[in-house]
N, C-alpha and C. Protein backbone atom coordinates (compact mmCIF):
# COMPACT_ATOMS: atom_id res chain seq x y z
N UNK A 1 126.08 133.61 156.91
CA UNK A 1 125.52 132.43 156.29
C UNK A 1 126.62 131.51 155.78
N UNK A 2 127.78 132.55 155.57
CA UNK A 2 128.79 131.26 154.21
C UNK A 2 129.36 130.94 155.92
N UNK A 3 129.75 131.41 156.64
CA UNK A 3 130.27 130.64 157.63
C UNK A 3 129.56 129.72 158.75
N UNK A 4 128.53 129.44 158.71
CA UNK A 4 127.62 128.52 159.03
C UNK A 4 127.57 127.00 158.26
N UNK A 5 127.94 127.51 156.99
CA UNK A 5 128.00 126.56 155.67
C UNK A 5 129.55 125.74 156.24
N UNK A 6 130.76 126.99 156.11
CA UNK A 6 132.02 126.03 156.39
C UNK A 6 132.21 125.40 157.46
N UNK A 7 131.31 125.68 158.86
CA UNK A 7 131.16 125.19 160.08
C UNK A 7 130.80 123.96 159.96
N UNK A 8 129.50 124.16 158.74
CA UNK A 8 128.66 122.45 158.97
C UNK A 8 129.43 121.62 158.13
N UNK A 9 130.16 122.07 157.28
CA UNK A 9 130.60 121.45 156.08
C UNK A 9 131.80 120.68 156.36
N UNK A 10 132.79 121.29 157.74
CA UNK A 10 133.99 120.78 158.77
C UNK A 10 133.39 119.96 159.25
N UNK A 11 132.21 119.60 159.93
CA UNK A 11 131.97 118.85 160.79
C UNK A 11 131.83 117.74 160.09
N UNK A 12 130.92 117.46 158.81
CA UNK A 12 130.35 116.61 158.69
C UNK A 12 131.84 116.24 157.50
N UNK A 13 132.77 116.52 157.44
CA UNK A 13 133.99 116.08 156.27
C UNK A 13 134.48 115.67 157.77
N UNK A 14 134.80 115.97 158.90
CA UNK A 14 135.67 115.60 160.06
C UNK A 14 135.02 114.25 161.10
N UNK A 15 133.66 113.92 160.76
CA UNK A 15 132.77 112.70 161.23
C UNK A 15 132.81 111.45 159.52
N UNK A 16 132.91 111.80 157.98
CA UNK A 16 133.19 111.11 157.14
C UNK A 16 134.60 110.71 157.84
N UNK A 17 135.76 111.56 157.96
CA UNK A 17 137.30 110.99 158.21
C UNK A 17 137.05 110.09 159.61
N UNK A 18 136.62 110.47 160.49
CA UNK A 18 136.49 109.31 161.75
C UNK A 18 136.21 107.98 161.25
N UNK A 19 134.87 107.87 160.89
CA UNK A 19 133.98 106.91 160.44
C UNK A 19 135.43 106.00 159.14
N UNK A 20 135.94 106.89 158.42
CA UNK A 20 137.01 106.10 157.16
C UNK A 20 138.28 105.25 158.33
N UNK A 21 138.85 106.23 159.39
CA UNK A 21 139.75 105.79 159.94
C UNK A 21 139.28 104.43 161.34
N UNK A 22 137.82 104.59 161.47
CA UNK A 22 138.03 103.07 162.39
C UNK A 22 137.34 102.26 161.52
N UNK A 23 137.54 102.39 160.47
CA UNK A 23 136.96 101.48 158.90
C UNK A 23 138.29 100.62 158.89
N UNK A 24 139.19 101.43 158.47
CA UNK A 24 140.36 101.26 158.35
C UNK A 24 141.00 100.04 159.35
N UNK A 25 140.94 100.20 160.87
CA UNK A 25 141.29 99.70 161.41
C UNK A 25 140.60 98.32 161.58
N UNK A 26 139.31 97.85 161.43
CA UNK A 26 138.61 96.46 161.04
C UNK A 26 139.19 96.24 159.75
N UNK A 27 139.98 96.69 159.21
CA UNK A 27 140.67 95.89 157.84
C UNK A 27 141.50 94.99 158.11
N UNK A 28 141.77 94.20 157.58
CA UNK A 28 143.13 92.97 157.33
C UNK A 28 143.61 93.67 156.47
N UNK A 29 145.27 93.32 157.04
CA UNK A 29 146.54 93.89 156.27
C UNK A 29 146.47 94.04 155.04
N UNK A 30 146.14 92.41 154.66
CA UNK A 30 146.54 92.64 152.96
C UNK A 30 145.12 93.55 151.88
N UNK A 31 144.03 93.61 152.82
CA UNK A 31 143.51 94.77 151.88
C UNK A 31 143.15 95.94 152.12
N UNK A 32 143.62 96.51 153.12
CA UNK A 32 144.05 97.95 153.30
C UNK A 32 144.92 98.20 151.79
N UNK A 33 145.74 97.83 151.09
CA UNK A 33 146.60 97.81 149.84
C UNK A 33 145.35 98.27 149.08
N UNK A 34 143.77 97.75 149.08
CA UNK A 34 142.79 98.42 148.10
C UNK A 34 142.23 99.44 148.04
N UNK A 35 142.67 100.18 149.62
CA UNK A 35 141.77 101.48 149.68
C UNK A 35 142.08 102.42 148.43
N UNK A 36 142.67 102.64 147.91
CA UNK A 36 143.31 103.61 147.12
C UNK A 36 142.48 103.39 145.63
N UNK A 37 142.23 101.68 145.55
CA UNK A 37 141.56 101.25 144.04
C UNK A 37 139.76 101.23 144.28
N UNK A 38 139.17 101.25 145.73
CA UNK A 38 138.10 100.93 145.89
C UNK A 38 136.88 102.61 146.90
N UNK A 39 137.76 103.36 146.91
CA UNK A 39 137.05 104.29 146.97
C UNK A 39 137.54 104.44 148.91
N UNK A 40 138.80 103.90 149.12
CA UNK A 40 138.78 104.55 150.54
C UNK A 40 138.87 103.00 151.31
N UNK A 41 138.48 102.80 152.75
CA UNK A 41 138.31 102.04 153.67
C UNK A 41 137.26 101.99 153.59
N UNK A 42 136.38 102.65 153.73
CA UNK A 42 134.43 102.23 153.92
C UNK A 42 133.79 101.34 152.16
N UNK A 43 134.30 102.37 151.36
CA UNK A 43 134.01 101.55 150.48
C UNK A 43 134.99 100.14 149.89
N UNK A 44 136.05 100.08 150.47
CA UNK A 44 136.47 98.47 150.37
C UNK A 44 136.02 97.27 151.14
N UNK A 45 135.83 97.86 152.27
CA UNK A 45 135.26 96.93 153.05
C UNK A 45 133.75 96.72 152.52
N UNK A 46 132.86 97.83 152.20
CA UNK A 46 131.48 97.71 151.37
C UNK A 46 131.82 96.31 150.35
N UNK A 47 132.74 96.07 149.49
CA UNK A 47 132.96 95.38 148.45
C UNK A 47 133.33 94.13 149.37
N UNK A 48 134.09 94.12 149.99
CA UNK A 48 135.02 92.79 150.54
C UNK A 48 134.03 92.63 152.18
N UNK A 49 132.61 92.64 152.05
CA UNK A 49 131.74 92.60 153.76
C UNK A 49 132.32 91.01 154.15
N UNK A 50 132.66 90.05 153.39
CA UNK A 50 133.07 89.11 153.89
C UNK A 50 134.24 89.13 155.16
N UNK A 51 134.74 89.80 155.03
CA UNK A 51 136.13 90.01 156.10
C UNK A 51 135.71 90.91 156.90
N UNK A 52 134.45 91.30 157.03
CA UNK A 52 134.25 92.08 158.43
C UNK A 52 133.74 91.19 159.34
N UNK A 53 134.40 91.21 160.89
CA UNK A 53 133.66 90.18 161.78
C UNK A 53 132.52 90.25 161.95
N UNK A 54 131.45 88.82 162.31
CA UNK A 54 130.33 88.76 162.45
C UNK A 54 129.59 90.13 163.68
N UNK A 55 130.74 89.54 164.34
CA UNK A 55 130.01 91.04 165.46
C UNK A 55 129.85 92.64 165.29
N UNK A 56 130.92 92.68 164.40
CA UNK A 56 130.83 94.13 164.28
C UNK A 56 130.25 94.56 162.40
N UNK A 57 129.14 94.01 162.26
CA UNK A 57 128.91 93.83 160.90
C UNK A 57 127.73 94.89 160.77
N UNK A 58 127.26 94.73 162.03
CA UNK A 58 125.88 95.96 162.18
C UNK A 58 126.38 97.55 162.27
N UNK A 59 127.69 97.12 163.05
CA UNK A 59 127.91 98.88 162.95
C UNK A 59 128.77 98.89 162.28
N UNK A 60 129.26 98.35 161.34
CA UNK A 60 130.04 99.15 160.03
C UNK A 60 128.51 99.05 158.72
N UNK A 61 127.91 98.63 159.17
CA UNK A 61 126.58 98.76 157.80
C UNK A 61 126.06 100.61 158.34
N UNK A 62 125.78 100.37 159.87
CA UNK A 62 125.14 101.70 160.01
C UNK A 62 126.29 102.95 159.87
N UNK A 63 127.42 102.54 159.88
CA UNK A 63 128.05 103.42 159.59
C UNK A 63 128.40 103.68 158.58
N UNK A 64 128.66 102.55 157.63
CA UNK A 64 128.32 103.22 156.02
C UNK A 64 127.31 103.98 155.52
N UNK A 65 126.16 103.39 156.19
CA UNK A 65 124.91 104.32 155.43
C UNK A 65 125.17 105.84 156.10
N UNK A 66 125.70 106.17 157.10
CA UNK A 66 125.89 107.64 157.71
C UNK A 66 126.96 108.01 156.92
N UNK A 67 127.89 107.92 156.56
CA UNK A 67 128.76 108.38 155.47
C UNK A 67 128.11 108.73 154.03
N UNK A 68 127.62 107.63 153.84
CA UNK A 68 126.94 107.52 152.40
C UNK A 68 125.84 109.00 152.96
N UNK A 69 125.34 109.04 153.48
CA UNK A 69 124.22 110.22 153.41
C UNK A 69 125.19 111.27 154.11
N UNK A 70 126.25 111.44 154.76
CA UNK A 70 127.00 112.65 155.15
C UNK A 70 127.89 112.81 153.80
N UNK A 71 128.34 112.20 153.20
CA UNK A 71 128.93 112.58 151.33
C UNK A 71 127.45 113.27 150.13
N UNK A 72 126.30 112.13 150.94
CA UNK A 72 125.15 113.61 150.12
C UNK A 72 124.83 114.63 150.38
N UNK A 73 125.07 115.04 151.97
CA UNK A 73 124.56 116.45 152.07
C UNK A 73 126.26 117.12 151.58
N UNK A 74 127.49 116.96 151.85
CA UNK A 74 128.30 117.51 150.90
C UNK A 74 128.34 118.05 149.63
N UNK A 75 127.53 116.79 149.33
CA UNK A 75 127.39 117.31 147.32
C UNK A 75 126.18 118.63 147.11
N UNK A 76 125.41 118.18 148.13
CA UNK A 76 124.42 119.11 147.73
C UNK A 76 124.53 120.64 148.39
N UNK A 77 125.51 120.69 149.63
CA UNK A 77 125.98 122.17 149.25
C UNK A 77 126.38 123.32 148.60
């Protein structure tokens, strides 16, 4: 059972880090410098949605909300 737990628990911490690192990469230079004050890349860009391009605005929303609910089933393990 506990290793079923650390199986699911890798996956879904190793799909949060994907999802942070092509966050990361739709950033502009100068505020990548906020990840550190704003909770990461997903949540700076959450704060600063102005600087995400128009086109790719739908899938960094759906991909926040999949983080945001892959950090709740974390907690609730």
């Amino acid at each position: 059972m506990d290793a079923m737990k650390d199986a699911q628990k890798k996956v879904i911490e190793t799909a949060i880090k994907t999802a942070e690192d092509n966050a990361g990469t739709m950033a502009p230079a100068p505020l990548k410098m906020l990840f550190p004050c704003c909770g990461g890349p997903m949540g700076t860009l959450k704060k600063f949605e102005c600087v995400i391009p128009a086109d790719k605005k739908d899938d960094f929303n759906k991909a926040y909300e999949s983080v945001q609910g892959q950090k709740e089933k974390l907690k609730n393990m």
